[in-house]
N, C-alpha and C. Protein backbone atom coordinates (compact mmCIF):
# COMPACT_ATOMS: atom_id res chain seq x y z
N UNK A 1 0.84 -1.17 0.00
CA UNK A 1 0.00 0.00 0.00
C UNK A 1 0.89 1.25 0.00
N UNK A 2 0.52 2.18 -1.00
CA UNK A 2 1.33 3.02 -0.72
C UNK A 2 1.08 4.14 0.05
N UNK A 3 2.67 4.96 1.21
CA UNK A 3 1.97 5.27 2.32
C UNK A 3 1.58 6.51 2.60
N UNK A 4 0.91 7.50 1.23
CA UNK A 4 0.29 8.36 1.09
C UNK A 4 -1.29 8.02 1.56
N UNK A 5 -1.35 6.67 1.45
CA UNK A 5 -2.96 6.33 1.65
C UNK A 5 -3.01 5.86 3.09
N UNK A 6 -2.14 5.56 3.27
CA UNK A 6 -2.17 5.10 4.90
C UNK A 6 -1.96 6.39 5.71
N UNK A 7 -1.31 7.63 5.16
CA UNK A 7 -1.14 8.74 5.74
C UNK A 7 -2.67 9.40 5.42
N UNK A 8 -3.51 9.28 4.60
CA UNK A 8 -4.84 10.03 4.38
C UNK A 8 -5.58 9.09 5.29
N UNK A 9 -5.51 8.03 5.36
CA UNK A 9 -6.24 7.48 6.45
C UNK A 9 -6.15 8.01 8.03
N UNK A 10 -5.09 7.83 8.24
CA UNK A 10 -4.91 8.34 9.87
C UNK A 10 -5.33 10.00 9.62
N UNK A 11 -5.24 10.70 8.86
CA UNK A 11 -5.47 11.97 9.21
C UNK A 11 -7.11 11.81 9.03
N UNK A 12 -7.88 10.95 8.41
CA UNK A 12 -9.22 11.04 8.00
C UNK A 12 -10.00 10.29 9.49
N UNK A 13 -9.00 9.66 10.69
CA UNK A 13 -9.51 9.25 11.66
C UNK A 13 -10.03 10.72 12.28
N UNK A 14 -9.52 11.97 12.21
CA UNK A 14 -9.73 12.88 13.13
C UNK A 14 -11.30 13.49 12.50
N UNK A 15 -11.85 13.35 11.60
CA UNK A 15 -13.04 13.29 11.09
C UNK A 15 -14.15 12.81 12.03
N UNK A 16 -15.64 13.74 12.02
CA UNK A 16 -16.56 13.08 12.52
C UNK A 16 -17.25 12.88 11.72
N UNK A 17 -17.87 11.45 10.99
CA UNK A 17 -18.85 10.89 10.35
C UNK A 17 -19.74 11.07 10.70
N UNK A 18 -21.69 11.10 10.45
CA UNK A 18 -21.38 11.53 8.77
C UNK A 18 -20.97 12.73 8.37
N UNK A 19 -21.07 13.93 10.00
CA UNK A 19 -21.00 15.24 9.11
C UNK A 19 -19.68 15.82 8.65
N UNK A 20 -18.67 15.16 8.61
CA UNK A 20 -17.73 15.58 8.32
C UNK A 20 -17.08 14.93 7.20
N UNK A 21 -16.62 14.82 6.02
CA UNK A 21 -16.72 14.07 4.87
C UNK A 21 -15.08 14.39 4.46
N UNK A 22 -14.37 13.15 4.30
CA UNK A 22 -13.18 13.56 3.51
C UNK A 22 -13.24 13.25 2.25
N UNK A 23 -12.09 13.47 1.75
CA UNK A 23 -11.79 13.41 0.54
C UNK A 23 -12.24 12.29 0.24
N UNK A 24 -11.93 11.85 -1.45
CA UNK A 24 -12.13 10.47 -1.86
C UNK A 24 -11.19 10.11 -3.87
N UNK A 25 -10.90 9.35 -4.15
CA UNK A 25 -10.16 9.12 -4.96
C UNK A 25 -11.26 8.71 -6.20
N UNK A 26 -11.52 9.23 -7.12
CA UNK A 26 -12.36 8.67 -7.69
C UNK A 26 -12.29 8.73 -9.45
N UNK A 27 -13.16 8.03 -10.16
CA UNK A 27 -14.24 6.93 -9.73
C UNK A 27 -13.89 6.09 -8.40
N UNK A 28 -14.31 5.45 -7.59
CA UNK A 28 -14.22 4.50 -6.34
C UNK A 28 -13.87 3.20 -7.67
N UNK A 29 -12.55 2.95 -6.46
CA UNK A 29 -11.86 1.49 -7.54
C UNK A 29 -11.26 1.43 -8.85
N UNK A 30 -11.15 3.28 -9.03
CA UNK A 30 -10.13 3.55 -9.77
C UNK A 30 -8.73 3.62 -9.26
N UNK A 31 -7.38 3.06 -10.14
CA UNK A 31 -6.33 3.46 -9.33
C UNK A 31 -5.85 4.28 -9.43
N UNK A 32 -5.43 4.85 -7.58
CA UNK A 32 -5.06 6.16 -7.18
C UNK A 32 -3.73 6.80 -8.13
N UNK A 33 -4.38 7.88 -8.66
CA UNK A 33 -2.76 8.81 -8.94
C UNK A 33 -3.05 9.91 -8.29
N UNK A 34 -1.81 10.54 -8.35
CA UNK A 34 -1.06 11.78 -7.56
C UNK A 34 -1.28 12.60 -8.40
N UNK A 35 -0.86 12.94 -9.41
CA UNK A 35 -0.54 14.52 -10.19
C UNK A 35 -1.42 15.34 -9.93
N UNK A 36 -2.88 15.10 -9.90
CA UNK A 36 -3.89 16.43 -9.64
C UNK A 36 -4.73 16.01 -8.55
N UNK A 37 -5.32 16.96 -7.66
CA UNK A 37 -6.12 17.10 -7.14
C UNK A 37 -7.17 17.71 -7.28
N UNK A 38 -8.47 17.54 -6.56
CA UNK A 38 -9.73 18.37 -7.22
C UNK A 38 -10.03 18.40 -6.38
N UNK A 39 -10.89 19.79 -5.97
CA UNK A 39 -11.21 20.60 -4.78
C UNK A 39 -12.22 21.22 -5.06
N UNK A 40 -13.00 21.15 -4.23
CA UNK A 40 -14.52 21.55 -4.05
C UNK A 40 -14.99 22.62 -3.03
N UNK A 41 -15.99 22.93 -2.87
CA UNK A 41 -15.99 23.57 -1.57
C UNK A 41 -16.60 23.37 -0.45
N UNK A 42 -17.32 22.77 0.02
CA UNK A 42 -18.19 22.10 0.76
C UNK A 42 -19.37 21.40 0.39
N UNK A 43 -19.46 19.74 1.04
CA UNK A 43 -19.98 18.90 0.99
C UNK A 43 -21.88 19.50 1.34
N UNK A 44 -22.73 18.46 0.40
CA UNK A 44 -23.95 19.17 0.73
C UNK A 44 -24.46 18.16 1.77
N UNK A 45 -25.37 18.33 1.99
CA UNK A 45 -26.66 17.21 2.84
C UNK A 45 -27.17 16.03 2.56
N UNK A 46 -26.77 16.47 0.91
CA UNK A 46 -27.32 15.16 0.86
C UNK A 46 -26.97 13.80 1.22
N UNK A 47 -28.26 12.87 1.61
CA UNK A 47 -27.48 11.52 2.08
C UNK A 47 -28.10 10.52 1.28
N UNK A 48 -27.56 9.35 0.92
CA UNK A 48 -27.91 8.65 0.05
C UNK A 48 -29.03 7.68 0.31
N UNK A 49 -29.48 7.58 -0.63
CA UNK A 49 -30.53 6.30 -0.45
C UNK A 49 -30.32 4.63 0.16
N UNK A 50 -30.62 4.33 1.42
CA UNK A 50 -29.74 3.01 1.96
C UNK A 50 -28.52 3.42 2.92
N UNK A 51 -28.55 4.43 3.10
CA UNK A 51 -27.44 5.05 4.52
C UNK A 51 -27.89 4.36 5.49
N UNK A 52 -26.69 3.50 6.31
CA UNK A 52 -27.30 3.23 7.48
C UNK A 52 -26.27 3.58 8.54
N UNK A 53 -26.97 4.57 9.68
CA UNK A 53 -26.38 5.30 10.50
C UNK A 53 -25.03 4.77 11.35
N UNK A 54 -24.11 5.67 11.36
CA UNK A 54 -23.13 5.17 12.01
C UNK A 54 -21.87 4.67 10.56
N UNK A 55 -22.52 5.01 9.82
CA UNK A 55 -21.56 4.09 8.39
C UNK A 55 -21.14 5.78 7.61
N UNK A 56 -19.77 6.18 7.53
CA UNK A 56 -19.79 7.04 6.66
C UNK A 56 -20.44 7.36 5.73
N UNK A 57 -20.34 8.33 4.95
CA UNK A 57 -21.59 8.91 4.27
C UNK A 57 -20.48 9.11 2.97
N UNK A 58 -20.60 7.78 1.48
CA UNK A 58 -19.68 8.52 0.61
C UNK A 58 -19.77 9.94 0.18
N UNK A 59 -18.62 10.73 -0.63
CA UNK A 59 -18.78 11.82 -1.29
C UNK A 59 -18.65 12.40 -2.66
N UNK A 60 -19.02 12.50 -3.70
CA UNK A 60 -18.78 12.98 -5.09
C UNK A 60 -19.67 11.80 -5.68
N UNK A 61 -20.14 11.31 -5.52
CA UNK A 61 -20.97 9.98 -5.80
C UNK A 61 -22.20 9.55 -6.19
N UNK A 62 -23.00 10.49 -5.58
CA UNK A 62 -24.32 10.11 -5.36
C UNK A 62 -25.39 10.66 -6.04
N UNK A 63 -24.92 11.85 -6.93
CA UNK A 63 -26.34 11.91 -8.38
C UNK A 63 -25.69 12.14 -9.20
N UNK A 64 -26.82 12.29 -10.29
CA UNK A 64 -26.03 12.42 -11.77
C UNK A 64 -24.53 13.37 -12.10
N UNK A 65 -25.51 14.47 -11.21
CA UNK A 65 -24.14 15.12 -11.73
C UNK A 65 -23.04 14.76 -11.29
N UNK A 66 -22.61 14.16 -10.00
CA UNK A 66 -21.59 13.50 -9.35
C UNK A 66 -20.98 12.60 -10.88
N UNK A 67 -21.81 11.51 -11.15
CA UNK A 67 -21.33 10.87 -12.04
C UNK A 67 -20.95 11.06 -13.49
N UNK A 68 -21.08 12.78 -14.05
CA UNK A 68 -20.91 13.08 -14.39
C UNK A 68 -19.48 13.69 -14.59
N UNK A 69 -18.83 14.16 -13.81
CA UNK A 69 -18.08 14.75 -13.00
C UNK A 69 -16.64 13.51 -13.37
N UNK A 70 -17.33 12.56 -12.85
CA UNK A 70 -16.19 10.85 -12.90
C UNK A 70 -16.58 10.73 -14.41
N UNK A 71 -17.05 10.77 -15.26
CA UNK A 71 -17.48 10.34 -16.67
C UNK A 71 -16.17 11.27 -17.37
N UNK A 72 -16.14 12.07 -16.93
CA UNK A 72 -15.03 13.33 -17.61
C UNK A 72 -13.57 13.13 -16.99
N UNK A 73 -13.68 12.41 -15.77
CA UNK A 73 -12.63 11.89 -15.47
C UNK A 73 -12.06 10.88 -15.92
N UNK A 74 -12.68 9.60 -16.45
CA UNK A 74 -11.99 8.88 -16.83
C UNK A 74 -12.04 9.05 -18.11
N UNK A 75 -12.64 9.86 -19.61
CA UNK A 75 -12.87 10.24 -20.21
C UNK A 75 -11.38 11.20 -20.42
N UNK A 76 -10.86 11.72 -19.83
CA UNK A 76 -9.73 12.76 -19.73
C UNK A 76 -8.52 12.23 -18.89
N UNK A 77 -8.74 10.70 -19.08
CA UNK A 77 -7.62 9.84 -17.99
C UNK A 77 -6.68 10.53 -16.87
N UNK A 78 -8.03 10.94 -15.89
CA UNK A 78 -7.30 11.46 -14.64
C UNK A 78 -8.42 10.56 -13.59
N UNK A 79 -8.98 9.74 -13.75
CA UNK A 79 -9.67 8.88 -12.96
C UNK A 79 -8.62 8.10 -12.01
N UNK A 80 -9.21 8.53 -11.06
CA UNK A 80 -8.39 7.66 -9.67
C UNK A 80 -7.90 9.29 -9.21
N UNK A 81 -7.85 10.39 -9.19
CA UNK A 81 -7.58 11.56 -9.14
C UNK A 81 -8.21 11.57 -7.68
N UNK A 82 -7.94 12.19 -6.37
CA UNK A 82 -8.31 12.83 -5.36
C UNK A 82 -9.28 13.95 -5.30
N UNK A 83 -10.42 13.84 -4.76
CA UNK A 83 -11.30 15.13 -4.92
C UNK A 83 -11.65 15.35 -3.64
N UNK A 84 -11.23 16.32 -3.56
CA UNK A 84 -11.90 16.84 -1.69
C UNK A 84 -12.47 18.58 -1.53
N UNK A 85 -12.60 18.34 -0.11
CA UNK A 85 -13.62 19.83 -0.55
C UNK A 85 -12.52 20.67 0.88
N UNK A 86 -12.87 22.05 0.39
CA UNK A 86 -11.90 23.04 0.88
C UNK A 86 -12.61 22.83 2.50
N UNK A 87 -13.95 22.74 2.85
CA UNK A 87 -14.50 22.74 4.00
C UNK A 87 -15.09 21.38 4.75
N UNK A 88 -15.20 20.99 5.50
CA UNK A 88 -14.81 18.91 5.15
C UNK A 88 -16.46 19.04 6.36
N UNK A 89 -17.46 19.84 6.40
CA UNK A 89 -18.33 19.75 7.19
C UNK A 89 -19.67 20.14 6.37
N UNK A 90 -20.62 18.80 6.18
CA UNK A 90 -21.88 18.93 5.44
C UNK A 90 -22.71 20.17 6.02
N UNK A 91 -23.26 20.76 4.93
CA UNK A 91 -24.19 21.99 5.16
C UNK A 91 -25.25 22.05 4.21
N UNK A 92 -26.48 22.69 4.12
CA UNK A 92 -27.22 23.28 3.29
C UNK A 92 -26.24 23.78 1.92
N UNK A 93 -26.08 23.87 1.16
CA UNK A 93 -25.76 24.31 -0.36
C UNK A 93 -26.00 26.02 -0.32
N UNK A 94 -24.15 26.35 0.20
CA UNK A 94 -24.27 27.81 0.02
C UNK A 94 -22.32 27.84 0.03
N UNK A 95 -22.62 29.29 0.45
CA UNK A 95 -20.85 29.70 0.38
C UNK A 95 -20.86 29.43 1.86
N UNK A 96 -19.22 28.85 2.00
CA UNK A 96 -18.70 28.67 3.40
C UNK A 96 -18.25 30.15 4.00
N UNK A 97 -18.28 30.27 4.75
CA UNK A 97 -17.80 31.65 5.82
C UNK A 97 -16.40 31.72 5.93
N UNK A 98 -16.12 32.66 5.90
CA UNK A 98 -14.13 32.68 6.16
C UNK A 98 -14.23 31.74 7.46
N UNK A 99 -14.62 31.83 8.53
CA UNK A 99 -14.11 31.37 9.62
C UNK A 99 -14.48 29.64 9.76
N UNK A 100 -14.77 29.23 8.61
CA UNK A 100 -15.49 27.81 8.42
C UNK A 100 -14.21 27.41 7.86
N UNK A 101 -13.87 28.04 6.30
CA UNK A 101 -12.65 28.33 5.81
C UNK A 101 -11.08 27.62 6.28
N UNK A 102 -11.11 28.64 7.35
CA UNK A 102 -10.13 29.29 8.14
C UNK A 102 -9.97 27.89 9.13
N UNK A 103 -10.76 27.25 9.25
CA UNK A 103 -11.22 25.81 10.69
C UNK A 103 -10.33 24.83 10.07
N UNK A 104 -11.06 24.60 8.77
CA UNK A 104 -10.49 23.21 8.32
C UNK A 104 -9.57 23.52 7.20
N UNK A 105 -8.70 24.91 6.77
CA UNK A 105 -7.40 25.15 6.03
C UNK A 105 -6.61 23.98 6.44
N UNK A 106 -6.00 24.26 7.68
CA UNK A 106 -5.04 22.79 8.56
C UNK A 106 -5.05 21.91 7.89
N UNK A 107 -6.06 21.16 7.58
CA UNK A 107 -6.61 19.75 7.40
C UNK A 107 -6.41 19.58 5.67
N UNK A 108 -6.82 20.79 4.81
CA UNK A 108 -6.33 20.88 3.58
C UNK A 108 -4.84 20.84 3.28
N UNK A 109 -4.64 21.40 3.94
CA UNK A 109 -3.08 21.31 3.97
C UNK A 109 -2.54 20.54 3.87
N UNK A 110 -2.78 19.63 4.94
CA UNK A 110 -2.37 18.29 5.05
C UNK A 110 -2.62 17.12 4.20
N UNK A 111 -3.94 17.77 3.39
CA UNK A 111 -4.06 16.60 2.39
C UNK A 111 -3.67 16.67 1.22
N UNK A 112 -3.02 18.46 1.37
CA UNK A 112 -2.57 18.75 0.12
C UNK A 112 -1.01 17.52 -0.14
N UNK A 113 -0.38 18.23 1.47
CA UNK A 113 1.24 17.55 1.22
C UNK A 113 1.07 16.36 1.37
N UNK A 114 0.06 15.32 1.96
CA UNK A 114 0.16 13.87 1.76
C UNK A 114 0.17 13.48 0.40
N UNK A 115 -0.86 14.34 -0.41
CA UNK A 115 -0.82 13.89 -1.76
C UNK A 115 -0.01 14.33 -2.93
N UNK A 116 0.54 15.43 -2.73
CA UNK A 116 1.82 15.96 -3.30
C UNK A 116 1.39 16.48 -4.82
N UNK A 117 0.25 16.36 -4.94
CA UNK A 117 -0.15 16.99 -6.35
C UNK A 117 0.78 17.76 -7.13
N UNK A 118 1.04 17.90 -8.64
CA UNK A 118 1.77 18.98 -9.30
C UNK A 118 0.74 19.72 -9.47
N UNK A 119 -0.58 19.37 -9.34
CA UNK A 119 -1.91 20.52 -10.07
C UNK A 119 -2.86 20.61 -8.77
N UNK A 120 -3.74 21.91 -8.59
CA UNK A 120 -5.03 21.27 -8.23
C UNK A 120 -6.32 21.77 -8.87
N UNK A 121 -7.08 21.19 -9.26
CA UNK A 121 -8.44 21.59 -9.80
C UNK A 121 -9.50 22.23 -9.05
N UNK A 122 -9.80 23.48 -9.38
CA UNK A 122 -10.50 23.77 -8.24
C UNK A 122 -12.16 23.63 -8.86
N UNK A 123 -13.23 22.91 -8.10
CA UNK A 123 -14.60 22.71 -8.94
C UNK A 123 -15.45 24.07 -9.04
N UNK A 124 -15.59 25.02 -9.92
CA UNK A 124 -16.53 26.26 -9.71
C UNK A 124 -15.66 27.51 -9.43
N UNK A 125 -15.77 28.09 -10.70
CA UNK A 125 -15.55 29.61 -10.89
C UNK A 125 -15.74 30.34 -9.66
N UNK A 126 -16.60 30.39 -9.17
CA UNK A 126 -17.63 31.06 -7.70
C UNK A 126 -16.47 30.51 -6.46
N UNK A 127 -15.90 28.76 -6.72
CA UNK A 127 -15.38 28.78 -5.71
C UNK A 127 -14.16 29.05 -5.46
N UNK A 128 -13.02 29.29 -6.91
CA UNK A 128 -12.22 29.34 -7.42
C UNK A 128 -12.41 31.21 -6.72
N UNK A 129 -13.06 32.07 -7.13
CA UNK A 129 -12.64 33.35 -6.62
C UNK A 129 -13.09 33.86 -5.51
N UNK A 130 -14.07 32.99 -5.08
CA UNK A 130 -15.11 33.25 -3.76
C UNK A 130 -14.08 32.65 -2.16
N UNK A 131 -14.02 31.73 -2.90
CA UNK A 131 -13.00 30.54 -1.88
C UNK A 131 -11.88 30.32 -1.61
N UNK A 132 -11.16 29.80 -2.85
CA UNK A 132 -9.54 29.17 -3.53
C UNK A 132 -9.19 30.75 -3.00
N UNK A 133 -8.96 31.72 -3.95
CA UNK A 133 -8.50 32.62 -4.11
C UNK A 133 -8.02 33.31 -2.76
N UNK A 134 -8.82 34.10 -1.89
CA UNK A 134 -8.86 35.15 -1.27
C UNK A 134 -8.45 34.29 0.33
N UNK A 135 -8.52 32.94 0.54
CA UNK A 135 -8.44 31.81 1.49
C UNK A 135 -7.05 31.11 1.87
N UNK A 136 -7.27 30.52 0.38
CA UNK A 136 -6.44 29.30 0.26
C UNK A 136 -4.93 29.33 -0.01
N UNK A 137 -5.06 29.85 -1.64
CA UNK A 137 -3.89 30.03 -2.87
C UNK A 137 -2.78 30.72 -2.10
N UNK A 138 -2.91 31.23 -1.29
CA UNK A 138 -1.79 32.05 -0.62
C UNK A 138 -0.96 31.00 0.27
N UNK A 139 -1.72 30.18 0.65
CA UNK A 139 -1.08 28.95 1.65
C UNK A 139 -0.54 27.47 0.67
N UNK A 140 -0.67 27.20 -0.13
CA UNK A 140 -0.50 26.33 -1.36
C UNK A 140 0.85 26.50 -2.01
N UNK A 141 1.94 25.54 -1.94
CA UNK A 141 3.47 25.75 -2.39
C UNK A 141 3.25 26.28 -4.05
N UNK A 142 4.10 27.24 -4.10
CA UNK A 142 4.02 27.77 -5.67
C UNK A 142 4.53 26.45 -6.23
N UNK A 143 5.30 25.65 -6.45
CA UNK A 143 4.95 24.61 -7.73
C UNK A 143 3.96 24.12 -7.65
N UNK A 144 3.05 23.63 -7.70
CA UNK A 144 2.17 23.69 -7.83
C UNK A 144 1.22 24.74 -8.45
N UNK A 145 0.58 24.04 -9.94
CA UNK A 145 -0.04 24.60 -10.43
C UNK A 145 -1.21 24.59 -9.91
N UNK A 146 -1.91 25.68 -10.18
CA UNK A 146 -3.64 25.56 -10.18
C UNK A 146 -4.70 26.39 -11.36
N UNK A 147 -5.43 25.69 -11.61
CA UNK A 147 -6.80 26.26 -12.52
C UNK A 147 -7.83 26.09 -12.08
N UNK A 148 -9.16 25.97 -12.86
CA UNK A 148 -10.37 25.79 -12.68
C UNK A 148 -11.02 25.16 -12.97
N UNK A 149 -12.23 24.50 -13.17
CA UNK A 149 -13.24 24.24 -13.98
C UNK A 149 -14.55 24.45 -13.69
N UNK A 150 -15.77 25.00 -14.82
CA UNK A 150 -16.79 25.13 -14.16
C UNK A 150 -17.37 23.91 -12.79
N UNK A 151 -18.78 24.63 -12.43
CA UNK A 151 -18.77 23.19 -11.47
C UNK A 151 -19.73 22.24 -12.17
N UNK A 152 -19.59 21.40 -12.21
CA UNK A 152 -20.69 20.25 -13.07
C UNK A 152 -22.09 20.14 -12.53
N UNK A 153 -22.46 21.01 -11.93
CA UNK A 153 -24.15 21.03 -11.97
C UNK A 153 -24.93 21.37 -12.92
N UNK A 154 -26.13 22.06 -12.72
CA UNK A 154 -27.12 22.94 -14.13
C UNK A 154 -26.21 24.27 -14.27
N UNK A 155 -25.49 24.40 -13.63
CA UNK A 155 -25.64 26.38 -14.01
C UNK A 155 -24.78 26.11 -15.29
N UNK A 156 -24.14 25.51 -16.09
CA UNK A 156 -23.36 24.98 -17.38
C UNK A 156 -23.81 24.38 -17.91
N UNK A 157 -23.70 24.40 -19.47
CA UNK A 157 -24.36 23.01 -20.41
C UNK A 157 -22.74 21.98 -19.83
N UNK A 158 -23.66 21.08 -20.53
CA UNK A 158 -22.50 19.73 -20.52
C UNK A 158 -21.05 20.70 -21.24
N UNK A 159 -21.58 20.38 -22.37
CA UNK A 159 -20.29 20.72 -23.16
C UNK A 159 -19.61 22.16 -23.03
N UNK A 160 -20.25 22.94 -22.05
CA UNK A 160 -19.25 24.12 -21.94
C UNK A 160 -18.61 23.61 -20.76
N UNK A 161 -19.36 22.95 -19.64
CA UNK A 161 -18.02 21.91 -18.96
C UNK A 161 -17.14 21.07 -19.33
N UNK A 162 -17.44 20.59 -20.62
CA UNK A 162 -16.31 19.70 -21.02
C UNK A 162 -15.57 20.19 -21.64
N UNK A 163 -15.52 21.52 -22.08
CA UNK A 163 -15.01 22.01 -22.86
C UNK A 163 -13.60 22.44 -21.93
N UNK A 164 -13.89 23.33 -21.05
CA UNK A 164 -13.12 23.91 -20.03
C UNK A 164 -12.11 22.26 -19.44
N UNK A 165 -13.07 21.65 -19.20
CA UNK A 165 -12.20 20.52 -18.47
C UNK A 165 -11.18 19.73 -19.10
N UNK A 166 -11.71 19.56 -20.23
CA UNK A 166 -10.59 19.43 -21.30
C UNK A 166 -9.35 20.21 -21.75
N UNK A 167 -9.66 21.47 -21.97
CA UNK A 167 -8.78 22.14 -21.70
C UNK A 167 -7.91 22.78 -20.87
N UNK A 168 -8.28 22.71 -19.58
CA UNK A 168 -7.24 22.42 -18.10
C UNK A 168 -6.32 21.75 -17.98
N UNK A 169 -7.18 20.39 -18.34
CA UNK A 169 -6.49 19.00 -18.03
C UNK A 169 -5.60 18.87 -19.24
N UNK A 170 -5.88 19.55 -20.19
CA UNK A 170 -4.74 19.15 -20.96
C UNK A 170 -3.76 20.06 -20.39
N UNK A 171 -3.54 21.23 -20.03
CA UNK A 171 -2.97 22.40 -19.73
C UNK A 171 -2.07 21.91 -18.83
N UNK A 172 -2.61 21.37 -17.48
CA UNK A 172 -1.97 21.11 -16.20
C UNK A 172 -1.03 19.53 -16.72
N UNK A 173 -1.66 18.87 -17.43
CA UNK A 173 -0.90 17.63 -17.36
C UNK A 173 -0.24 17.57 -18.78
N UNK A 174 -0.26 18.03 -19.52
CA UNK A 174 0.39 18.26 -20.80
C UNK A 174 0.12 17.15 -21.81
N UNK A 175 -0.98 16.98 -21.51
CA UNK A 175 -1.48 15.95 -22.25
C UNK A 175 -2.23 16.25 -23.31
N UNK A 176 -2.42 15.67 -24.80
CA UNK A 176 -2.70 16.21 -25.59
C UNK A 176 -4.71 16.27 -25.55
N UNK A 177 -5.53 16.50 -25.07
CA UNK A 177 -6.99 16.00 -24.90
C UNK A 177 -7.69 16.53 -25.98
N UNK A 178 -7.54 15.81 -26.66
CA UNK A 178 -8.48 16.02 -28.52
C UNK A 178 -10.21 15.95 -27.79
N UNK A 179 -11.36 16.91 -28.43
CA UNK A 179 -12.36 17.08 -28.90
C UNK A 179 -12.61 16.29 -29.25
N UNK A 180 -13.87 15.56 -29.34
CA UNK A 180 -14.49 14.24 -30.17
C UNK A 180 -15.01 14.86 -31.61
């Protein structure tokens, strides 16, 4: 096992389930790579259909658009990629507060340098200047690159998300990602 994952584990013990949600590598049972990370901003409420209490609560997973999200991932061979959220505590679907922010930075941190990313993806324009920006980016080692992508809900057609994501991902990983 390699002991980046055994190091995200012990730091993911200090977590309270369900409301506190870490990261996750995904698609689930894709294998893990390093080069990018993807960052979100806080986990919503929702809980899945068949939760049974006391059992973590997966994350990035659970509706379409989630699976949408992994469709473009392995689609753009960065599947098995790390996706976590800047604020690691479920809420109603809004902007996090600096001082929410500011709580669980630490903990980003830490999952930044366990995972050693050369990139990180940040999910949503809104969170990218609302969040990343004015928060984060200042605490984040300059090698490390970073960009954006819209966020994969309704407020985008498909293809102006895929469009962008494609073109990131080719950007950050230098990979050539041809248009269909």
């Amino acid at each position: 096992m390699d002991s980046r994952l055994s190091r995200l584990g012990e730091l993911n013990k200090e977590l309270n389930p369900p409301n506190d949600l870490s990261g996750v590598f995904l698609p689930v049972g894709s294998k893990e790579q390093f080069d990018l990370m993807f960052l979100a901003e806080m986990p919503s409420m929702n809980v899945p259909e068949g939760w049974v209490e006391g059992q973590p609560i997966p994350n990035f997973g659970e509706t379409a658009r989630d699976r949408f999200l992994q469709e473009m991932m392995i689609k753009y061979e960065v599947a098995g990629s790390y996706v976590t959220d800047i604020v690691k505590t479920r809420d109603v679907p809004r902007r996090p507060r600096p001082d929410e922010i500011a709580r669980w930075l630490p903990f980003l941190l830490k999952e930044i340098e366990i995972i050693g990313p050369k990139a990180l993806v940040v999910i949503g324009k809104r969170t990218y200047d609302g969040s990343f920006r004015p928060f984060v980016e200042q605490h984040v080692p300059k090698h490390i690159k970073v960009d954006w992508v819209f966020h994969y809900s309704n407020q985008v057609t498909r293809a102006k998300f895929e469009g962008r994501f494609r073109d990131v991902i080719g950007d950050l990983t230098g990979k050539d990602c041809q248009a269909d």
